[in-house]
Protein backbone atom coordinates (compact mmCIF):
# COMPACT_ATOMS: atom_id res chain seq x y z
CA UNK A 1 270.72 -69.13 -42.45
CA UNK A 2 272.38 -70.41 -45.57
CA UNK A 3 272.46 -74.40 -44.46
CA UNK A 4 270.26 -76.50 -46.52
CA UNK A 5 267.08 -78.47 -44.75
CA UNK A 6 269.19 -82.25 -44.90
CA UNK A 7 272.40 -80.42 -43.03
CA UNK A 8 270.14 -79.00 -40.19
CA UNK A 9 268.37 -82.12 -39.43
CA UNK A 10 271.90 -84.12 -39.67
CA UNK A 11 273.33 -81.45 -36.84
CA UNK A 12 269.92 -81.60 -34.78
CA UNK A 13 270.51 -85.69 -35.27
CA UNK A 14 274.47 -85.55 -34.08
CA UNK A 15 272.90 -82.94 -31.06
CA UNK A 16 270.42 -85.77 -29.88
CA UNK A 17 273.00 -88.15 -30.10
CA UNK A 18 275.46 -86.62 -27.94
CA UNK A 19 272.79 -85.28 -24.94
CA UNK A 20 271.23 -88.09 -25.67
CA UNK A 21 267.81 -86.48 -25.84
CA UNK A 22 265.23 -86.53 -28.58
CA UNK A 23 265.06 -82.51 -27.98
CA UNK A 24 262.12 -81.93 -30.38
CA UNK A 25 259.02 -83.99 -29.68
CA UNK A 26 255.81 -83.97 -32.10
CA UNK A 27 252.60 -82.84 -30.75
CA UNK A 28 248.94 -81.78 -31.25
CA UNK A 29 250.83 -78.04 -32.13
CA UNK A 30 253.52 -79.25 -34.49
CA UNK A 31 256.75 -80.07 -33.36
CA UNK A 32 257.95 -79.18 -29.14
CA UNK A 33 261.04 -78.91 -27.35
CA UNK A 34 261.70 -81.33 -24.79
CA UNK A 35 262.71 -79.70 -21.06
CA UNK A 36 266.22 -80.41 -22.06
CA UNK A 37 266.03 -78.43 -25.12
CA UNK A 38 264.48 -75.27 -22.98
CA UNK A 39 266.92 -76.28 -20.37
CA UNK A 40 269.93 -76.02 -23.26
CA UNK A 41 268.34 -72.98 -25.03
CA UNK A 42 268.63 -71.06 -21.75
CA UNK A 43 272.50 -71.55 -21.89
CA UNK A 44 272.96 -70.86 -25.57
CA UNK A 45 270.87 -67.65 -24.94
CA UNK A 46 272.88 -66.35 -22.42
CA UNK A 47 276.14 -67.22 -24.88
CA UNK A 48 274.89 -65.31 -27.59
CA UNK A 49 273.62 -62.14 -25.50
CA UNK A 50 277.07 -62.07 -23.90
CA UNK A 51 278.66 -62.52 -27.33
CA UNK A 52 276.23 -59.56 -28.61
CA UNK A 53 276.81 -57.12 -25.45
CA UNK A 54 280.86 -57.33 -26.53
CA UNK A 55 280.42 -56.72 -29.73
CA UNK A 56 278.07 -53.83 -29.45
CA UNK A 57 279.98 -52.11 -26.26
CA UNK A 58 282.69 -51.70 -28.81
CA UNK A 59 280.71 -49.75 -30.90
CA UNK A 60 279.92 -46.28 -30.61
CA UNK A 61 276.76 -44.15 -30.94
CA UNK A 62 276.38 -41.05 -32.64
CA UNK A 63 272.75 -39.63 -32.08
CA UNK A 64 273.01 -37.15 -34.50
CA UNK A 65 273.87 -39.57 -37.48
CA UNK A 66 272.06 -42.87 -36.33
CA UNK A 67 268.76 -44.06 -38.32
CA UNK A 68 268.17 -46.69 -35.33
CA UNK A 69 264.75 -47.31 -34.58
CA UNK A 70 264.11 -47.75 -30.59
CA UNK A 71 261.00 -49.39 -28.87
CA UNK A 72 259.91 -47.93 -25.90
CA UNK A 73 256.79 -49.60 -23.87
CA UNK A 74 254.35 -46.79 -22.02
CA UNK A 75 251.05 -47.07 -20.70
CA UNK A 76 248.84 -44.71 -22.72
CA UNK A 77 249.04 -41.94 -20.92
CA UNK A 78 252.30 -41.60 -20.80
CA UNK A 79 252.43 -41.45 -24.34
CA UNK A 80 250.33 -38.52 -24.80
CA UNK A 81 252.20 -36.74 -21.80
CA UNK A 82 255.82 -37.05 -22.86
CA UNK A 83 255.53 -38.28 -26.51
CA UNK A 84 255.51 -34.26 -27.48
CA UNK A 85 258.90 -34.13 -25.42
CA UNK A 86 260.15 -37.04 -27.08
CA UNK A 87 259.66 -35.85 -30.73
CA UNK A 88 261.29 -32.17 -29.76
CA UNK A 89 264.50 -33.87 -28.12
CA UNK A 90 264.75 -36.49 -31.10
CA UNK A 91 264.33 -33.66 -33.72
CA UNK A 92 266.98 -31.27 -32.01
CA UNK A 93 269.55 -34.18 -31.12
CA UNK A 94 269.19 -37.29 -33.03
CA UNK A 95 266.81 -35.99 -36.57
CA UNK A 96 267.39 -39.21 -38.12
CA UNK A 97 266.22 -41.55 -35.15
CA UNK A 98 263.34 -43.34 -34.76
CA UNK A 99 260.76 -44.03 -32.29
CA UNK A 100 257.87 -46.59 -31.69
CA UNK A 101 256.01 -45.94 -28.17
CA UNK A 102 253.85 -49.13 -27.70
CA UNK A 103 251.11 -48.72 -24.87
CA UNK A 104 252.25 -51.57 -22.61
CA UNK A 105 251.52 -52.72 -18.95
CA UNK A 106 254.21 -53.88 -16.82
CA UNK A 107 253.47 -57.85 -17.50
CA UNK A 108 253.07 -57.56 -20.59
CA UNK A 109 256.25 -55.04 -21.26
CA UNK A 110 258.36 -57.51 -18.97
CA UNK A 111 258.12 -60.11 -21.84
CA UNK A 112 258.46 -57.60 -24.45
CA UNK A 113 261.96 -56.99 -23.42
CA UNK A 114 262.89 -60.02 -22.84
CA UNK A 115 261.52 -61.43 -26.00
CA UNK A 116 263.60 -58.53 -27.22
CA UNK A 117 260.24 -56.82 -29.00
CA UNK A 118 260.77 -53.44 -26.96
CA UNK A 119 263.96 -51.86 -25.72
CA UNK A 120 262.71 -50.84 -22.08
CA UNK A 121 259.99 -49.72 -20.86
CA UNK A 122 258.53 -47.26 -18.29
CA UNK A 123 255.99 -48.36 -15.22
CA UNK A 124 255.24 -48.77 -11.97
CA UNK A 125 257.41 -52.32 -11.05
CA UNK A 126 257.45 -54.51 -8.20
CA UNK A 127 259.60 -57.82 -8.95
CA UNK A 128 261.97 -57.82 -11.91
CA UNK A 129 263.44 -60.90 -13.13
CA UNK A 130 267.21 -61.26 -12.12
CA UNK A 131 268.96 -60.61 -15.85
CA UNK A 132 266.64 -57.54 -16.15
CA UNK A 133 268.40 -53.65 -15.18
CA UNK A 134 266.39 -51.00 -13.80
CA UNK A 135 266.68 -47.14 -12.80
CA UNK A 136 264.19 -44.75 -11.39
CA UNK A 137 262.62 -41.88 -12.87
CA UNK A 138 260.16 -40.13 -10.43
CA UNK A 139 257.91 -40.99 -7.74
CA UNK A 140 254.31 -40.26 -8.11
CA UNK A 141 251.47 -39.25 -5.55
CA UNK A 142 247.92 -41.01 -5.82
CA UNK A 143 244.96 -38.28 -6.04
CA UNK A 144 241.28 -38.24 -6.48
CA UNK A 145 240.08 -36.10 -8.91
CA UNK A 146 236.29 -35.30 -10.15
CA UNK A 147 234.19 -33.01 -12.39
CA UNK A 148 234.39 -29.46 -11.07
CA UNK A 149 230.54 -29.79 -11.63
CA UNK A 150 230.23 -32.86 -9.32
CA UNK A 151 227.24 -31.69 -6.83
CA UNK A 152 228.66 -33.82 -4.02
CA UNK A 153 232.37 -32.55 -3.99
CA UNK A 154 233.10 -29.11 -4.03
CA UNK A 155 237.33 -28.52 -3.22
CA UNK A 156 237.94 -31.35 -0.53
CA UNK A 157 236.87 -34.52 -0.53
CA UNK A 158 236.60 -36.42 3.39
CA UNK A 159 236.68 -40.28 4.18
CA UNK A 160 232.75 -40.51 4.31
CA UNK A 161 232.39 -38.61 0.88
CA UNK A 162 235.15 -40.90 -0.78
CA UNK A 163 233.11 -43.88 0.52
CA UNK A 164 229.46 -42.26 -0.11
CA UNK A 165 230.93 -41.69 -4.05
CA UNK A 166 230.35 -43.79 -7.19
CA UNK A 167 234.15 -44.54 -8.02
CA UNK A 168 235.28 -45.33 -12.00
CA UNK A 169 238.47 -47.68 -12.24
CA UNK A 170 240.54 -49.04 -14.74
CA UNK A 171 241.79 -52.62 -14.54
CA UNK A 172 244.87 -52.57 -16.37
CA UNK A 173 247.14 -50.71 -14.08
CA UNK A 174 248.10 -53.57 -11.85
CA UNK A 175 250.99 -52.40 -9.72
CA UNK A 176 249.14 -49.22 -9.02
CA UNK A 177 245.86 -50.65 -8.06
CA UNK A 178 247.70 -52.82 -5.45
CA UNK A 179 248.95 -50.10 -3.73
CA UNK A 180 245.67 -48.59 -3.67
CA UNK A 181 244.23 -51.75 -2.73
CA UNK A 182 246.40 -52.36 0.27
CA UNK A 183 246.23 -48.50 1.43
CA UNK A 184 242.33 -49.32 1.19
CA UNK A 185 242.58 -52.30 2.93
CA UNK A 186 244.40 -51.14 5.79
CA UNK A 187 242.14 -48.54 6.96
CA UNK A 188 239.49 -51.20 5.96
CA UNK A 189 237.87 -49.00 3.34
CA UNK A 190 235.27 -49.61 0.44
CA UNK A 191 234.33 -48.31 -2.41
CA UNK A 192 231.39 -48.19 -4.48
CA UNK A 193 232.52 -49.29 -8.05
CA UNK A 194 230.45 -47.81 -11.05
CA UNK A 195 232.53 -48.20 -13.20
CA UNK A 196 235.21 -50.02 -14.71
CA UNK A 197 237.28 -49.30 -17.80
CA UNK A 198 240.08 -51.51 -19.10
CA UNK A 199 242.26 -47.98 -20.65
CA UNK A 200 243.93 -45.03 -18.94
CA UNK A 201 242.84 -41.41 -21.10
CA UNK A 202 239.04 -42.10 -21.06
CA UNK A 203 239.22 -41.62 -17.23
CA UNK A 204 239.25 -37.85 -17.50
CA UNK A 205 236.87 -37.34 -19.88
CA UNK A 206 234.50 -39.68 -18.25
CA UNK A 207 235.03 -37.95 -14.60
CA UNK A 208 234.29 -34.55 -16.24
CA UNK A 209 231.09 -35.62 -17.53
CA UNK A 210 229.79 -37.75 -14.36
CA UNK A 211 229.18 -37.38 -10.75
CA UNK A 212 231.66 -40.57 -10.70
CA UNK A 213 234.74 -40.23 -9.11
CA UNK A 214 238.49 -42.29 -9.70
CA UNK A 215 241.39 -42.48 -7.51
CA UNK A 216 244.45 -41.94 -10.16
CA UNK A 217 248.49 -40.66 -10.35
CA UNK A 218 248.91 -37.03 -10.03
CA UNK A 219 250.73 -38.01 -13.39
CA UNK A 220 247.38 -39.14 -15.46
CA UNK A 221 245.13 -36.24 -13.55
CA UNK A 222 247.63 -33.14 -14.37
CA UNK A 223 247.45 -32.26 -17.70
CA UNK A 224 243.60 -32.92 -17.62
CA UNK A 225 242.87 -30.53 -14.64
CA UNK A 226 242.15 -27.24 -16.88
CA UNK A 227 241.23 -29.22 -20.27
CA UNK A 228 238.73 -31.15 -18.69
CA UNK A 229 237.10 -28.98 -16.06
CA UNK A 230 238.14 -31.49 -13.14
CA UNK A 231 238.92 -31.09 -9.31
CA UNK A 232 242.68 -32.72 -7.98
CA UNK A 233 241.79 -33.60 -4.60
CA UNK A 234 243.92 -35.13 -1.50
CA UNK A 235 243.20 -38.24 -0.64
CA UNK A 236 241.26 -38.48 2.55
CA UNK A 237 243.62 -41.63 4.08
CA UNK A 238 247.68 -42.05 3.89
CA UNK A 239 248.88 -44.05 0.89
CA UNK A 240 252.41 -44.31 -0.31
CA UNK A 241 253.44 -42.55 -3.16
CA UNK A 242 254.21 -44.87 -6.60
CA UNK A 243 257.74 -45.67 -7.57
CA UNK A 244 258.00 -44.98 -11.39
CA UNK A 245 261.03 -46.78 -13.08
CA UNK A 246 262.54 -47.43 -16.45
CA UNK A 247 263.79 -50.93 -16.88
CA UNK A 248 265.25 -53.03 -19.85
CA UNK A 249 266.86 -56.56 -20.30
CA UNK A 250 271.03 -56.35 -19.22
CA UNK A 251 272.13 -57.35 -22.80
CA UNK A 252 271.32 -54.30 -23.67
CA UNK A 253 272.68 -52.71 -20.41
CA UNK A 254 276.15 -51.55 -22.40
CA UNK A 255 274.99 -50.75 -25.77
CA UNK A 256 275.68 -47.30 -26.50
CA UNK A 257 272.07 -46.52 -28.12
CA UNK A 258 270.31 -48.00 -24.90
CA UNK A 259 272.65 -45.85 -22.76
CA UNK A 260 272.18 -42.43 -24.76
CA UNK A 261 268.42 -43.13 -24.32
CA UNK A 262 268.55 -43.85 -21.09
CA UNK A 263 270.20 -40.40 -19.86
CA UNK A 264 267.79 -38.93 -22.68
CA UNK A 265 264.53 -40.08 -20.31
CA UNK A 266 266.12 -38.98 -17.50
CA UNK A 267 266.85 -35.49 -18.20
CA UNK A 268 263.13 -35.76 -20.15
CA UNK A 269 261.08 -36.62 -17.11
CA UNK A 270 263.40 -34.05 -15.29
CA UNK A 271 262.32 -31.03 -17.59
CA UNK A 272 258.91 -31.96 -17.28
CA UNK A 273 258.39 -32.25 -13.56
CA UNK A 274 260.83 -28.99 -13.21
């Protein structure tokens, strides 16, 4: 920062003195703020990110010159689908750019960008916090997919079978397992769990060497279908279809870089589902 230790604590001292507030409080972790120095640090936040958004709205972007790393959260298979798509639009457009896809859940990717640790990210959402920007990208139906050896299931799958069946889950996909949840609730359905797996790319692999079954997006089943030997089935009850949206913090919302790569997974997630 270039200010000694002694000038720091004498500015921290004249800061007390005028909110009258001790604002850093010792602890059994080291030193804390006070609520009126997270109450404060919420306004100076906000002063700096609007002080940052002018100054880097001025600026322009040039993809094909910028060495600008961006951070982009996706659950894990996301990354395998549309990190190929990624690398061949970089490489064409923007050679010198960078990438880093970190496999996120929406919680956890909501205090990534705010924290400022990602750029946006890419999920299923339900409630954003109010300084955060969103957009959507494509909606998603829910399927049922198993081995195309699977004794039991052979092209269809009805309500009875779906409840008769061993199911595999995994946990971490929040937003998507509520929807399921609720669509299972309300035509008071149950499943048989056999399974459950805390990551999203075993799920193929496992289904196409079990008699197990897993209610997925047509998004994680598709490009497993033919690899894997596995059955895409209807679901034997209505559900709603998921709601898949890119989102980052607003002090980003008029940077130039954010903007280019905004349009840039837009007219990505377009060429793949065209």
């Amino acid at each position: 920062m270039g200010i000694s230790q002694p000038a720091v604590s004498h500015a921290i001292q004249r800061l007390r003195d005028s909110v009258g507030d001790p604002l850093f409080i010792r602890s059994g972790k080291g030193v804390e703020p006070t609520a009126r120095a997270d109450e404060m640090a919420a306004y100076v936040r906000e002063s700096l990110e609007s002080a940052m958004a002018a100054i880097t709205a001025s600026q322009g972007f040039d993809p094909a010159a910028s060495n600008r790393v961006f951070h982009v959260g996706l659950p894990d298979h996301a990354v395998a689908k549309y990190a190929p798509l990624i690398h061949a639009a970089f490489s064409h457009r923007a050679p010198k750019l960078g990438i880093h896809l970190h496999d996120v859940q929406t919680p956890e990717a909501i205090r990534l960008v705010e924290q400022g640790d990602i750029d946006m990210a890419a999920n299923v959402i339900e409630d954003l916090p109010k300084r955060f920007k969103s957009m959507p990208l494509f909606t998603s139906q829910i399927v049922v997919i198993a081995s195309n050896e699977n004794p039991f299931i052979k092209g269809k799958i009805d309500l009875a079978g779906y409840q008769k069946a061993r199911h595999l889950m995994y946990s971490t996909s929040q937003p998507m397992n509520k929807t399921l949840d609720e669509g299972l609730a309300k035509w008071d359905i149950t499943r048989d769990i056999g399974m459950t797996i805390s990551g999203h790319l075993a799920v193929p692999v496992i289904i196409a060497h079990s008699d197990l079954i897993a209610t997925v997006t047509q998004e994680l089943a598709e490009p497993y279908v033919e690899k894997y030997g596995l059955q895409m089935l209807k679901l034997p009850f209505d559900i709603p279809d998921i709601q898949v949206s890119l989102f980052w913090h607003e002090r980003n919302d008029r940077d130039a870089g954010h903007q280019w790569l905004r349009e840039m997974a837009v007219k990505m997630t377009l060429q793949e589902r065209h």
